[in-house]
PDB file of N, CA and C in Angstrom:
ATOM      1  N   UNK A   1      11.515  -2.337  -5.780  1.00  0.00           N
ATOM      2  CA  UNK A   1      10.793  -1.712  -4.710  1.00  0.00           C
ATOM      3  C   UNK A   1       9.466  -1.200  -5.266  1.00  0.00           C
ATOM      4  N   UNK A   2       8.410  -1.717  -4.563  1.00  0.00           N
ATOM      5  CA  UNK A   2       7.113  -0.604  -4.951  1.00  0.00           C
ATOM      6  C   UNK A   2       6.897   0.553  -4.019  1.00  0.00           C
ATOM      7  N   UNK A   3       5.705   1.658  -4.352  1.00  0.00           N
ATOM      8  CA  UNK A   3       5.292   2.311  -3.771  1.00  0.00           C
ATOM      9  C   UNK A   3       4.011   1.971  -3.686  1.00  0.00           C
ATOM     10  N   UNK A   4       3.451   2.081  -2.529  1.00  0.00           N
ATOM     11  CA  UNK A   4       1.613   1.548  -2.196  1.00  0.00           C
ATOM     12  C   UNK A   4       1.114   3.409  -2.116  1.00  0.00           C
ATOM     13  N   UNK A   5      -0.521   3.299  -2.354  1.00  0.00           N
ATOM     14  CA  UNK A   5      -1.443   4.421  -1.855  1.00  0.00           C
ATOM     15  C   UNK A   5      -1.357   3.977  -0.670  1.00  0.00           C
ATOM     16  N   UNK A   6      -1.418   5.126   0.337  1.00  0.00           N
ATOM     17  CA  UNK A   6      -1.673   4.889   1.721  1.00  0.00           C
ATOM     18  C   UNK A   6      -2.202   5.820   2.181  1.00  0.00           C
ATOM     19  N   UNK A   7      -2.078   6.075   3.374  1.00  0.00           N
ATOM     20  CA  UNK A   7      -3.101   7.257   4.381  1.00  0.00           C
ATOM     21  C   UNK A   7      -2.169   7.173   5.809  1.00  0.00           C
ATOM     22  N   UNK A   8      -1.872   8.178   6.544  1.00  0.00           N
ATOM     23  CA  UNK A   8      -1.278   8.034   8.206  1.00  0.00           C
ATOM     24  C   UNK A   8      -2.024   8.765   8.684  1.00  0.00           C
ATOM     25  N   UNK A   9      -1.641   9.018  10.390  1.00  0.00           N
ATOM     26  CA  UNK A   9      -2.387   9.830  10.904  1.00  0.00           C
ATOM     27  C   UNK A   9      -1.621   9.947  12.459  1.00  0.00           C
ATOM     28  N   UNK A  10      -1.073  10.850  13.028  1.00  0.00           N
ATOM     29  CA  UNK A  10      -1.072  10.766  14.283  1.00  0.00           C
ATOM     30  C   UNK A  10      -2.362  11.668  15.299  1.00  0.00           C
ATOM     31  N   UNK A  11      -2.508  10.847  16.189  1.00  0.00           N
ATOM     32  CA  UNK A  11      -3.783  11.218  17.066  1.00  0.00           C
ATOM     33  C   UNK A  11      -3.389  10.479  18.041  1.00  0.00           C
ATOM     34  N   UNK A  12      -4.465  11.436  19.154  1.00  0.00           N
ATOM     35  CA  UNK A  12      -3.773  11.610  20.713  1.00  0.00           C
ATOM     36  C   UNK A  12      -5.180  10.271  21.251  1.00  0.00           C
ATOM     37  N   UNK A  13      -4.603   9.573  22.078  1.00  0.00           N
ATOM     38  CA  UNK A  13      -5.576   8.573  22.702  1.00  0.00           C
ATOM     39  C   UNK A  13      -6.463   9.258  23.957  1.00  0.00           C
ATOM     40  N   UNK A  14      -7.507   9.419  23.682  1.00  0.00           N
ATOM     41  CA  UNK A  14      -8.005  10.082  24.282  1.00  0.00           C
ATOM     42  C   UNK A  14      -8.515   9.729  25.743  1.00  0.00           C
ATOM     43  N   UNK A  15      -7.928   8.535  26.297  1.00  0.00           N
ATOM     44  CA  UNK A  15      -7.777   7.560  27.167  1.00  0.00           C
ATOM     45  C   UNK A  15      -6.472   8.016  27.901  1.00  0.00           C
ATOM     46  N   UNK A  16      -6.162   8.460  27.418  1.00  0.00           N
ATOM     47  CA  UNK A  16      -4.604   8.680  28.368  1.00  0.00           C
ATOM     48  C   UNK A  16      -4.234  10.484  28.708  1.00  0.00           C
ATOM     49  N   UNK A  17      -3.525  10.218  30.197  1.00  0.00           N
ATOM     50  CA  UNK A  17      -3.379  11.809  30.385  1.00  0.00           C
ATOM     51  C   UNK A  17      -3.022  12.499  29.489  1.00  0.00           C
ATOM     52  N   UNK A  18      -2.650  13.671  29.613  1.00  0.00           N
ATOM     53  CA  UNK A  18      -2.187  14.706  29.006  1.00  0.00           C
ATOM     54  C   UNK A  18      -0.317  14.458  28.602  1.00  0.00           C
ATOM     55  N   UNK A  19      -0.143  13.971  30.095  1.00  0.00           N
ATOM     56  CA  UNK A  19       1.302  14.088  30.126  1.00  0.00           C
ATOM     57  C   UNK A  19       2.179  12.727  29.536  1.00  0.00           C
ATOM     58  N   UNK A  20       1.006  12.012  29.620  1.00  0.00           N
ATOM     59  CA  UNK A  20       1.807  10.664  29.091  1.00  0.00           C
ATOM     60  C   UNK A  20       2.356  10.905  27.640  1.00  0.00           C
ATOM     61  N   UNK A  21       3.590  10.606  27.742  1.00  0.00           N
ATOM     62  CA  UNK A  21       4.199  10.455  26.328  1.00  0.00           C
ATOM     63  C   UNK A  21       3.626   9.335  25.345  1.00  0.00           C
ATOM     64  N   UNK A  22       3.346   8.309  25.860  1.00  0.00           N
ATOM     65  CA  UNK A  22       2.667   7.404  25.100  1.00  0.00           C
ATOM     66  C   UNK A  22       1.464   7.279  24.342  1.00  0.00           C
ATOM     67  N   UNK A  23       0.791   8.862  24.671  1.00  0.00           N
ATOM     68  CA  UNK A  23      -0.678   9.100  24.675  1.00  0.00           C
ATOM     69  C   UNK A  23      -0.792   9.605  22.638  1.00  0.00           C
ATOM     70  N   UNK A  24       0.243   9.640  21.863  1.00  0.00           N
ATOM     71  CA  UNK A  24       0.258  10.030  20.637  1.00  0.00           C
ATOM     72  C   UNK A  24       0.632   8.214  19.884  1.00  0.00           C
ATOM     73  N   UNK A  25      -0.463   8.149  19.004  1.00  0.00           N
ATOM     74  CA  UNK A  25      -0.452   7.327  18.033  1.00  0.00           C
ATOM     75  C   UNK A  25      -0.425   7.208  16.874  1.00  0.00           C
ATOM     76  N   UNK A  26       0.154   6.312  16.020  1.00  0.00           N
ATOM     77  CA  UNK A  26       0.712   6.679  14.537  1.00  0.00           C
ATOM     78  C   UNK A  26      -0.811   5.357  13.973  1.00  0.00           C
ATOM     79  N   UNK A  27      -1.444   5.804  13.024  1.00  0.00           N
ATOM     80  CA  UNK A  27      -1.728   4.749  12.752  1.00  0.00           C
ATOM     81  C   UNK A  27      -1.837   4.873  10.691  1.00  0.00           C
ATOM     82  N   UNK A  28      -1.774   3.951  10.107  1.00  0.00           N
ATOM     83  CA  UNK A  28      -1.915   4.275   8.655  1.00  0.00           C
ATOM     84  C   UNK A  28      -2.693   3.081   8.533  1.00  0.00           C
ATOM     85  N   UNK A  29      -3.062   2.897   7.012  1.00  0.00           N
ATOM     86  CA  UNK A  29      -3.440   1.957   5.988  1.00  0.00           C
ATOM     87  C   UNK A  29      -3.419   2.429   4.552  1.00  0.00           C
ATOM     88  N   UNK A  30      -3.195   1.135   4.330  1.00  0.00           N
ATOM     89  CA  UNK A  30      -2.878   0.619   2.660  1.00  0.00           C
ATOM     90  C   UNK A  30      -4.377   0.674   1.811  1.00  0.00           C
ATOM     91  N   UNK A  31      -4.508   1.189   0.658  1.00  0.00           N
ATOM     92  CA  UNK A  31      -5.631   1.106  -0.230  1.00  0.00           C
ATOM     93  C   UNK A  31      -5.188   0.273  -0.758  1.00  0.00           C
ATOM     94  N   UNK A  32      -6.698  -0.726  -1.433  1.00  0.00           N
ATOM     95  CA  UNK A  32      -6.174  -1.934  -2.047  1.00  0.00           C
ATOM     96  C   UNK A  32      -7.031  -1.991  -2.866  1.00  0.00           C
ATOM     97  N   UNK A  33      -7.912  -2.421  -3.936  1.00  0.00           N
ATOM     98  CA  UNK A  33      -8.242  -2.844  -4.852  1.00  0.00           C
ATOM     99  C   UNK A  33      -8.220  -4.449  -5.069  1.00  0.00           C
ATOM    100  N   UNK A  34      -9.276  -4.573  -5.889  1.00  0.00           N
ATOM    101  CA  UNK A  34      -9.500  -5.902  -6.631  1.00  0.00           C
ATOM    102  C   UNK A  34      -8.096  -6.265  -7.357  1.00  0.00           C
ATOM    103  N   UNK A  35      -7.352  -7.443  -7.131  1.00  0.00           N
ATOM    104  CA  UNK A  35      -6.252  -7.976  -7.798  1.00  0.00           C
ATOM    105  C   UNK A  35      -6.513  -7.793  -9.262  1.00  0.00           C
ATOM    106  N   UNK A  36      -5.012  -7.124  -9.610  1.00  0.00           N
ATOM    107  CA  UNK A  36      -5.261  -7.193 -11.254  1.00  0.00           C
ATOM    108  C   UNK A  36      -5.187  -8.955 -11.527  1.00  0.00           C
ATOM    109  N   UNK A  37      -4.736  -8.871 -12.596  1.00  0.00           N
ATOM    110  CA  UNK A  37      -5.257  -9.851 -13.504  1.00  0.00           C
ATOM    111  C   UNK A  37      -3.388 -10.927 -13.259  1.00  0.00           C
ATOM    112  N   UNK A  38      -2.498 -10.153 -13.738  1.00  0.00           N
ATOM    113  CA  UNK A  38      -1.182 -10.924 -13.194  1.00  0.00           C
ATOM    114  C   UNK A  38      -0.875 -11.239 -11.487  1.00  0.00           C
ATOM    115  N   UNK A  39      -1.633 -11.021 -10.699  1.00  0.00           N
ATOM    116  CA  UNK A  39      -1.232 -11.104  -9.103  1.00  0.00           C
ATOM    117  C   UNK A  39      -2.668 -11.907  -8.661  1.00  0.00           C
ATOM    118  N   UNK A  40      -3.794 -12.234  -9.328  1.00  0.00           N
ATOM    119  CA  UNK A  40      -4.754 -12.536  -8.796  1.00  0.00           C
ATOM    120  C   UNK A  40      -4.724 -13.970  -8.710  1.00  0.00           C
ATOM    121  N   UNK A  41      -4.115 -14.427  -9.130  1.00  0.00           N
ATOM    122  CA  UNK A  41      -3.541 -15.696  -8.680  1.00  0.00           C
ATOM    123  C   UNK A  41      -2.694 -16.269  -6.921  1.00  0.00           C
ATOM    124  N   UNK A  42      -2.841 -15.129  -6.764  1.00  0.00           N
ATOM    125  CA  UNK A  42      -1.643 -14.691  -5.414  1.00  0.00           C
ATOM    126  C   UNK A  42      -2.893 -14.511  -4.665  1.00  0.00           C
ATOM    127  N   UNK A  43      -3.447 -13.570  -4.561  1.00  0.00           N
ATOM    128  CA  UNK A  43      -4.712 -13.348  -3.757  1.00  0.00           C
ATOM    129  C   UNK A  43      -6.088 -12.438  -4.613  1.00  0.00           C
ATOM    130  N   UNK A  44      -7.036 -12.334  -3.586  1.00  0.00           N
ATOM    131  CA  UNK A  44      -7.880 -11.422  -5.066  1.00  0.00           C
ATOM    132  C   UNK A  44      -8.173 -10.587  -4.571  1.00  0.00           C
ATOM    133  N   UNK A  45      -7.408  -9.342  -3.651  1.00  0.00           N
ATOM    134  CA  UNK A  45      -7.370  -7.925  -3.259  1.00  0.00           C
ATOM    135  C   UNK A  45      -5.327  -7.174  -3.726  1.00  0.00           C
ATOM    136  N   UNK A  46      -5.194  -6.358  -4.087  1.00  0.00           N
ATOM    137  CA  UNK A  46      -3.791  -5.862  -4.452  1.00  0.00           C
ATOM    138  C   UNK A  46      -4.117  -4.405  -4.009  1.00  0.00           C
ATOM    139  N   UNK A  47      -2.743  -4.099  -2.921  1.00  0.00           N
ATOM    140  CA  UNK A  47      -2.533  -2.698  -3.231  1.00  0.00           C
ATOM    141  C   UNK A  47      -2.459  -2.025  -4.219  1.00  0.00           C
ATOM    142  N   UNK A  48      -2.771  -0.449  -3.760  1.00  0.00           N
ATOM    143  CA  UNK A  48      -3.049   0.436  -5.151  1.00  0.00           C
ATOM    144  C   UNK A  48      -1.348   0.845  -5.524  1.00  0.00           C
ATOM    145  N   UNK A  49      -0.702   0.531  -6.175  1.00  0.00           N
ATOM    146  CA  UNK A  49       0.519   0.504  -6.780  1.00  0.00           C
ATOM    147  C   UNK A  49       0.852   1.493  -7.315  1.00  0.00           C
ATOM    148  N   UNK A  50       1.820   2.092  -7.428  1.00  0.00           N
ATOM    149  CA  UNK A  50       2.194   3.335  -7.943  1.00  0.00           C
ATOM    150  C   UNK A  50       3.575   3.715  -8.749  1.00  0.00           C
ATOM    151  N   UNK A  51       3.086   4.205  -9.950  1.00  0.00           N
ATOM    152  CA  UNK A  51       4.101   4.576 -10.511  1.00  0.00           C
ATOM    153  C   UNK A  51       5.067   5.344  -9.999  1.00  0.00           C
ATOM    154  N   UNK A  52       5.914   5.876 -10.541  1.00  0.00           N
ATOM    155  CA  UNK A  52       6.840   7.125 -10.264  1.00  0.00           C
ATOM    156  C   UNK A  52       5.761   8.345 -10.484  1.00  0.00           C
ATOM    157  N   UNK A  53       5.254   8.572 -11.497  1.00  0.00           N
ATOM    158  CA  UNK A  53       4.408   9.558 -11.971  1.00  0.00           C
ATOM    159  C   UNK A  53       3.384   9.759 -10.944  1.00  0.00           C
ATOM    160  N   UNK A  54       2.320   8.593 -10.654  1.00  0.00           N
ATOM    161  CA  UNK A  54       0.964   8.576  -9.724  1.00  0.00           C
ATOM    162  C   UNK A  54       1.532   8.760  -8.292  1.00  0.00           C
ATOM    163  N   UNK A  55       2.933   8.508  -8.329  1.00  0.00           N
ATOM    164  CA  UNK A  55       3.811   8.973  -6.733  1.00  0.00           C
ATOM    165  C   UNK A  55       3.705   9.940  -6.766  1.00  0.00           C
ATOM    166  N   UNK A  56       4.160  11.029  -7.091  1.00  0.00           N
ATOM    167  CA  UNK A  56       4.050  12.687  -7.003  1.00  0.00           C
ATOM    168  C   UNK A  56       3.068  12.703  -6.655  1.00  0.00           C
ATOM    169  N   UNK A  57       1.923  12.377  -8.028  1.00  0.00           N
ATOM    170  CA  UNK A  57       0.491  13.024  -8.014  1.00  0.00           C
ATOM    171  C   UNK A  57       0.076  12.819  -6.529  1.00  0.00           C
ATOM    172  N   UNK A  58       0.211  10.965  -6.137  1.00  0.00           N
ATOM    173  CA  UNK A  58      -0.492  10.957  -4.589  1.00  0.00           C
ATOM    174  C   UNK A  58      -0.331  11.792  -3.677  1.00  0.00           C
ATOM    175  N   UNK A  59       1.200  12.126  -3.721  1.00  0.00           N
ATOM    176  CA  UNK A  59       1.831  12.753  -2.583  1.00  0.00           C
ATOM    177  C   UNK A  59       1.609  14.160  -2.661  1.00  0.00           C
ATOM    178  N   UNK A  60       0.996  14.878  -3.604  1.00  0.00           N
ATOM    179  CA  UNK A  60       1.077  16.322  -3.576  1.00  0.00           C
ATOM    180  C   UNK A  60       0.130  17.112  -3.177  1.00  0.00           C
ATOM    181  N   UNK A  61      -0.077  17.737  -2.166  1.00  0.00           N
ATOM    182  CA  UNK A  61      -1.316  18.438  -1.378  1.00  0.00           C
ATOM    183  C   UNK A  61      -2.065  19.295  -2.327  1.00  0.00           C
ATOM    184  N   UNK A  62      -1.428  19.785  -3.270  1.00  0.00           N
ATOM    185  CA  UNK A  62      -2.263  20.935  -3.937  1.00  0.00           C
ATOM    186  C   UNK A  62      -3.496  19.923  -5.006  1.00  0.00           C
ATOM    187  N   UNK A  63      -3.707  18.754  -4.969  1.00  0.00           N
ATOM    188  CA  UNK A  63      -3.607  17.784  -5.822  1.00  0.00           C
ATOM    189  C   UNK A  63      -5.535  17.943  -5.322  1.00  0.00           C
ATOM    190  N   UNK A  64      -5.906  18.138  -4.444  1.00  0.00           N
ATOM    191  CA  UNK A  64      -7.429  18.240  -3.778  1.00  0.00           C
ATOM    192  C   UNK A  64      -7.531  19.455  -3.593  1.00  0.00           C
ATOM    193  N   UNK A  65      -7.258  20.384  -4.431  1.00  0.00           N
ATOM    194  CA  UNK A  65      -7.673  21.904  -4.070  1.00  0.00           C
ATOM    195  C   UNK A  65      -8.702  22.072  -4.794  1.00  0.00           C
ATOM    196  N   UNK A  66      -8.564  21.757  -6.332  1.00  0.00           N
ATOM    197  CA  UNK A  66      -9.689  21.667  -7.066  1.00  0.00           C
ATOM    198  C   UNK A  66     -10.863  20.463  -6.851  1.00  0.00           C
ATOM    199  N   UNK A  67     -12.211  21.583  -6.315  1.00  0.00           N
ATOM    200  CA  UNK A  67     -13.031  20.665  -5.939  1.00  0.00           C
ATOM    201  C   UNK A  67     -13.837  20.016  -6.938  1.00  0.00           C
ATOM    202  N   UNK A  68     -12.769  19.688  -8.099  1.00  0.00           N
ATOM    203  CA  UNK A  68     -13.594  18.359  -9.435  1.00  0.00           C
ATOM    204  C   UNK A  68     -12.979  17.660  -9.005  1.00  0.00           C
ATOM    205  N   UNK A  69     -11.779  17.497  -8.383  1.00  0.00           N
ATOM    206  CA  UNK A  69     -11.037  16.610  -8.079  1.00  0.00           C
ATOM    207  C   UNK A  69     -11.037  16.260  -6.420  1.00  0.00           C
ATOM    208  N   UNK A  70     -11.951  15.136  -6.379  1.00  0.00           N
ATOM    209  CA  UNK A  70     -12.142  14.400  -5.312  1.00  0.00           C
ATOM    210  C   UNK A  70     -10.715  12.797  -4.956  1.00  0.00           C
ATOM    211  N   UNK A  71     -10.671  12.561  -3.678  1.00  0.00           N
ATOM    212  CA  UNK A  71     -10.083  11.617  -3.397  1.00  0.00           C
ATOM    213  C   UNK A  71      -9.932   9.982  -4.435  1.00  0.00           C
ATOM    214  N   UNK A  72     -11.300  10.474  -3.944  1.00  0.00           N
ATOM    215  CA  UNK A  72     -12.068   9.067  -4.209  1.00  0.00           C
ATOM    216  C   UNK A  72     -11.789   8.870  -6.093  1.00  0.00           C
ATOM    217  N   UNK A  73     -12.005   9.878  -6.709  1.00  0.00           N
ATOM    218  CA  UNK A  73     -11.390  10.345  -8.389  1.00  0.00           C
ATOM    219  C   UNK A  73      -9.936   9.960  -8.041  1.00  0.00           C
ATOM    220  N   UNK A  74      -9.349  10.460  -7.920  1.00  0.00           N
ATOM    221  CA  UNK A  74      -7.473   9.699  -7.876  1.00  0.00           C
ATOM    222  C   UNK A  74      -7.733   8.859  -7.239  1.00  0.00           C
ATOM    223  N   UNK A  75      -8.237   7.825  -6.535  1.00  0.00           N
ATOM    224  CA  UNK A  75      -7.918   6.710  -5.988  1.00  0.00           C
ATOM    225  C   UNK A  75      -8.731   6.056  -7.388  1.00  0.00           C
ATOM    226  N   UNK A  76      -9.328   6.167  -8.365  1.00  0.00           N
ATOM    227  CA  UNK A  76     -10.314   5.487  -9.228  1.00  0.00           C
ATOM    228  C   UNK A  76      -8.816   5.283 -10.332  1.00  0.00           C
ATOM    229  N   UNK A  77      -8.465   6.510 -10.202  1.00  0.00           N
ATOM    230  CA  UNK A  77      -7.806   6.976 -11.512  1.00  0.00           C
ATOM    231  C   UNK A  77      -6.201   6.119 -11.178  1.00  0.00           C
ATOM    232  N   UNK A  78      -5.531   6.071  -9.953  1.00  0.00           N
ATOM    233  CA  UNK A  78      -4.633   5.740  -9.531  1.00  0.00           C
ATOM    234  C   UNK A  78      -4.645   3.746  -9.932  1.00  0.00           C
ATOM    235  N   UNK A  79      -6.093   3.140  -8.741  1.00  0.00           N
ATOM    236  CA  UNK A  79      -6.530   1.981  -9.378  1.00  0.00           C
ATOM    237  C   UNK A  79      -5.893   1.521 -10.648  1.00  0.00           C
ATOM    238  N   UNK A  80      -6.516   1.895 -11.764  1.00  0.00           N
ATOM    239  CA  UNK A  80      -6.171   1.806 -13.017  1.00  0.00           C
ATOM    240  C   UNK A  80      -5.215   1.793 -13.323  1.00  0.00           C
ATOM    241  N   UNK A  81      -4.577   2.591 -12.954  1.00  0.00           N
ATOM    242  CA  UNK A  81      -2.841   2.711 -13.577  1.00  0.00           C
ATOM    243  C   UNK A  81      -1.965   1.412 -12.487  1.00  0.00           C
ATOM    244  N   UNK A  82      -2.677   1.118 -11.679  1.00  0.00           N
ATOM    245  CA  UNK A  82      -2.020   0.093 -10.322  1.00  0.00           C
ATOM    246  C   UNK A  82      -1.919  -0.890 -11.483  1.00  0.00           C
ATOM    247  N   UNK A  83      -3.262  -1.222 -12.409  1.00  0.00           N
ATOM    248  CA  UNK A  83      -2.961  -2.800 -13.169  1.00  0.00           C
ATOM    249  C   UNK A  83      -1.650  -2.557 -14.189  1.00  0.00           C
ATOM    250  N   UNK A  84      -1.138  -1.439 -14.463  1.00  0.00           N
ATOM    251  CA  UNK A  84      -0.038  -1.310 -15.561  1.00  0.00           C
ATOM    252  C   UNK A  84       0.974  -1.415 -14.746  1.00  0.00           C
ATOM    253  N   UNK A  85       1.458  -1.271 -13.725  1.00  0.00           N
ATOM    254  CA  UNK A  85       2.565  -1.508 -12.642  1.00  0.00           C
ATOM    255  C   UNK A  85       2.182  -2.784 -12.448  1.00  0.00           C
ATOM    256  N   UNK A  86       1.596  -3.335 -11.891  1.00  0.00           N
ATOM    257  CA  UNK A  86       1.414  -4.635 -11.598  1.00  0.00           C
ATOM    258  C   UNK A  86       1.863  -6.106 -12.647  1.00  0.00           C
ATOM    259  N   UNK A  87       1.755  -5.334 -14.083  1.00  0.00           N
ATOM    260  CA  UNK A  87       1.966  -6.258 -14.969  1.00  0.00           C
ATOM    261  C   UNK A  87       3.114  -6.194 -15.398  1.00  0.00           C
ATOM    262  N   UNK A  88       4.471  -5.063 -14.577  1.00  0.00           N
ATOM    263  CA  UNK A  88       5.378  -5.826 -14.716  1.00  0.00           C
ATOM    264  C   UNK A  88       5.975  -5.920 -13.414  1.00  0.00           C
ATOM    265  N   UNK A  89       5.384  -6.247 -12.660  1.00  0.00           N
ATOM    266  CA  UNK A  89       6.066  -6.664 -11.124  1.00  0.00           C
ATOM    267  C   UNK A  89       6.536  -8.000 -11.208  1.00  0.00           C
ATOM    268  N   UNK A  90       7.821  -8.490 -11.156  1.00  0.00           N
ATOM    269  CA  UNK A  90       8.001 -10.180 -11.159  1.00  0.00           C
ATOM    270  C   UNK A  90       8.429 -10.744 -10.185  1.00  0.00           C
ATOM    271  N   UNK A  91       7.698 -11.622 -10.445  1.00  0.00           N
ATOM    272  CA  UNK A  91       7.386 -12.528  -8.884  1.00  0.00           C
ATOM    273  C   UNK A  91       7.789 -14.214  -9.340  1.00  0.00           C
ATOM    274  N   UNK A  92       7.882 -14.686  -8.070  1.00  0.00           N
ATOM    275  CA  UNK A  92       7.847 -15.931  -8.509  1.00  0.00           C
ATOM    276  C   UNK A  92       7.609 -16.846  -6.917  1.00  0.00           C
ATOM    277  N   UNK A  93       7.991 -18.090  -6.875  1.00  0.00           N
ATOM    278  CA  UNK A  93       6.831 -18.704  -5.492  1.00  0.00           C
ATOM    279  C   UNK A  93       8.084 -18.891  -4.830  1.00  0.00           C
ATOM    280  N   UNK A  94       7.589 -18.713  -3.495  1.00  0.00           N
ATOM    281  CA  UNK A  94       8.440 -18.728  -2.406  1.00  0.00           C
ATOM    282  C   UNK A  94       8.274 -19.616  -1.169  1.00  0.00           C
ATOM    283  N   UNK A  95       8.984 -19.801  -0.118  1.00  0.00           N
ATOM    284  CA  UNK A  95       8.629 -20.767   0.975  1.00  0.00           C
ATOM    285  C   UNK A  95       7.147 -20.332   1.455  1.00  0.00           C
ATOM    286  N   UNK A  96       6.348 -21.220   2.002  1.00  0.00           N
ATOM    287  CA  UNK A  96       5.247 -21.009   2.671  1.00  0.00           C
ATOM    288  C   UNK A  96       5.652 -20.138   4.371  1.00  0.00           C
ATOM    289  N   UNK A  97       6.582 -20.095   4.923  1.00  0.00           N
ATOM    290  CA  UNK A  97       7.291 -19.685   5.838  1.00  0.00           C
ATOM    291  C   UNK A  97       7.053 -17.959   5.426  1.00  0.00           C
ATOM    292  N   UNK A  98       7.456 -17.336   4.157  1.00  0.00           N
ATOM    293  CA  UNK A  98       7.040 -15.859   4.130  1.00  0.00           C
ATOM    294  C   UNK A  98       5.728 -15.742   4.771  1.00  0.00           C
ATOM    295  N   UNK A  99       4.757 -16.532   4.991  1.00  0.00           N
ATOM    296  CA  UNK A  99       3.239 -15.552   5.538  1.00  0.00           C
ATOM    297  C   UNK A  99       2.869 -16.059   7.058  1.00  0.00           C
ATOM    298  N   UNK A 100       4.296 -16.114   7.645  1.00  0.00           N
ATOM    299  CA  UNK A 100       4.403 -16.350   8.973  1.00  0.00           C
ATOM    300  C   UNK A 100       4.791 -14.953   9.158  1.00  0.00           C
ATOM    301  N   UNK A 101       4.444 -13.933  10.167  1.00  0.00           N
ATOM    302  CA  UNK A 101       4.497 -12.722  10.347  1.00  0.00           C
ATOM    303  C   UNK A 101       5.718 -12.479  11.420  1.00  0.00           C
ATOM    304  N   UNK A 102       5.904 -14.247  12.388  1.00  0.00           N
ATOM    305  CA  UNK A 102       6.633 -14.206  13.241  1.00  0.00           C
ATOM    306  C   UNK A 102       8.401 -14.146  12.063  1.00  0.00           C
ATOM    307  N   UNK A 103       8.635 -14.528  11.076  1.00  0.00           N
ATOM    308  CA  UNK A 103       9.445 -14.989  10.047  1.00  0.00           C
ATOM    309  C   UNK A 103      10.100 -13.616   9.851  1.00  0.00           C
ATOM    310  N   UNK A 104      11.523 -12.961  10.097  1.00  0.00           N
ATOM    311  CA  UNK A 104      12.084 -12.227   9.182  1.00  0.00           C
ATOM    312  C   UNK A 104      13.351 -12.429   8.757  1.00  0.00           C
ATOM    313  N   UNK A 105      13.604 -12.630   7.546  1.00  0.00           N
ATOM    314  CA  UNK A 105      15.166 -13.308   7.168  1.00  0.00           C
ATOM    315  C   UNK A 105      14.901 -12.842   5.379  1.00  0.00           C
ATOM    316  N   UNK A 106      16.218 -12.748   5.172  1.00  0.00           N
ATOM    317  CA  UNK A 106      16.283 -12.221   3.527  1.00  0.00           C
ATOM    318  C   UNK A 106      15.998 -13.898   3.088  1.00  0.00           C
ATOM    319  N   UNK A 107      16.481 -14.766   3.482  1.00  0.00           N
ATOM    320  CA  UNK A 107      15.992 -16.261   2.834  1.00  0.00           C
ATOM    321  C   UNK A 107      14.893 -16.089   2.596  1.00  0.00           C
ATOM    322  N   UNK A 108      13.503 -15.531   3.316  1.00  0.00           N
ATOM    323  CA  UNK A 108      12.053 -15.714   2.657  1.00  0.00           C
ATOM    324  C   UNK A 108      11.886 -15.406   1.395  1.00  0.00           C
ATOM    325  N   UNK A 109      12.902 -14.710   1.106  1.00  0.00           N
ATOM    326  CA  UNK A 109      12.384 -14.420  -0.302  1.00  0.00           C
ATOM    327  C   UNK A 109      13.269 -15.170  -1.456  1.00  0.00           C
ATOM    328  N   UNK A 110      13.883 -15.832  -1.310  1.00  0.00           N
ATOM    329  CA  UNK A 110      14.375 -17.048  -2.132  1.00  0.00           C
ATOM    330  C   UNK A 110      13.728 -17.618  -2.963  1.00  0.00           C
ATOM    331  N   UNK A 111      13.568 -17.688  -4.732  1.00  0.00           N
ATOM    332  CA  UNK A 111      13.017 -18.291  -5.237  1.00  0.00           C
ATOM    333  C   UNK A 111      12.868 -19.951  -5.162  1.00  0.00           C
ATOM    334  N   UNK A 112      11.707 -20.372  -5.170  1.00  0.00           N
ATOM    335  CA  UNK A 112      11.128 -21.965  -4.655  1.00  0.00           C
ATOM    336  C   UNK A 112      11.655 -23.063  -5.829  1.00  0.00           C
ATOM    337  N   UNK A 113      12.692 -23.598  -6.258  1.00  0.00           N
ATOM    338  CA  UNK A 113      12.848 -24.486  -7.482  1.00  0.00           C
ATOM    339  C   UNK A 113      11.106 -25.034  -7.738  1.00  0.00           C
ATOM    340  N   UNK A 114      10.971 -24.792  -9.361  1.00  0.00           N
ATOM    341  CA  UNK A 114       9.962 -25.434 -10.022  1.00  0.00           C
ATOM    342  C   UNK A 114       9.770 -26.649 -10.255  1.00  0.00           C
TER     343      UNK A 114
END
């Protein structure tokens, strides 16, 4: 299992009444980075990957109190440590059928005979 950097957010559509229940939206995204060097073969953008260690750090609010420590600094600093996770993530090739979005079955991930 990995952990990605990410970001959420719920916010109210400002298009819709008051009363509508539907009027609250979840939305997130993934930080990604330039593919390290073992996955860039795969594509040439990679989520920012996370250790156990850079997990806490991301996740911990007190973590931007000190104003030397900007976002944008742990996402630099996080980056970096993404290529040491990354180099031991193992992978191997799979059906062309995984990057069908309509596709969900534990078979997609079946290693492809070489």
């Amino acid at each position: 299992m990995l952990a990605l950097a990410g970001i959420y957010d719920r916010w109210r559509d400002p298009t819709k009444l008051e009363n509508d229940p539907s009027r609250w939206l979840l939305s997130f995204a993934i930080f990604t980075k330039d593919a390290a060097e073992p996955l860039a073969p795969i594509h040439e953008r990679n989520p920012i990957l996370l250790s156990e260690s850079s997990m806490t750090e991301w996740l911990d609010p007190d973590n931007l109190e000190d104003p030397e420590n900007t976002t944008q600094d742990l996402l630099n600093e996080l980056a970096e440590e993404s290529d040491q996770v990354a180099a031991v993530v193992e992978s191997w090739p799979v059906s062309a059928e995984a990057g069908n979005v309509r596709n969900n079955s534990s078979s997609l991930i079946i290693q492809l005979s070489q």
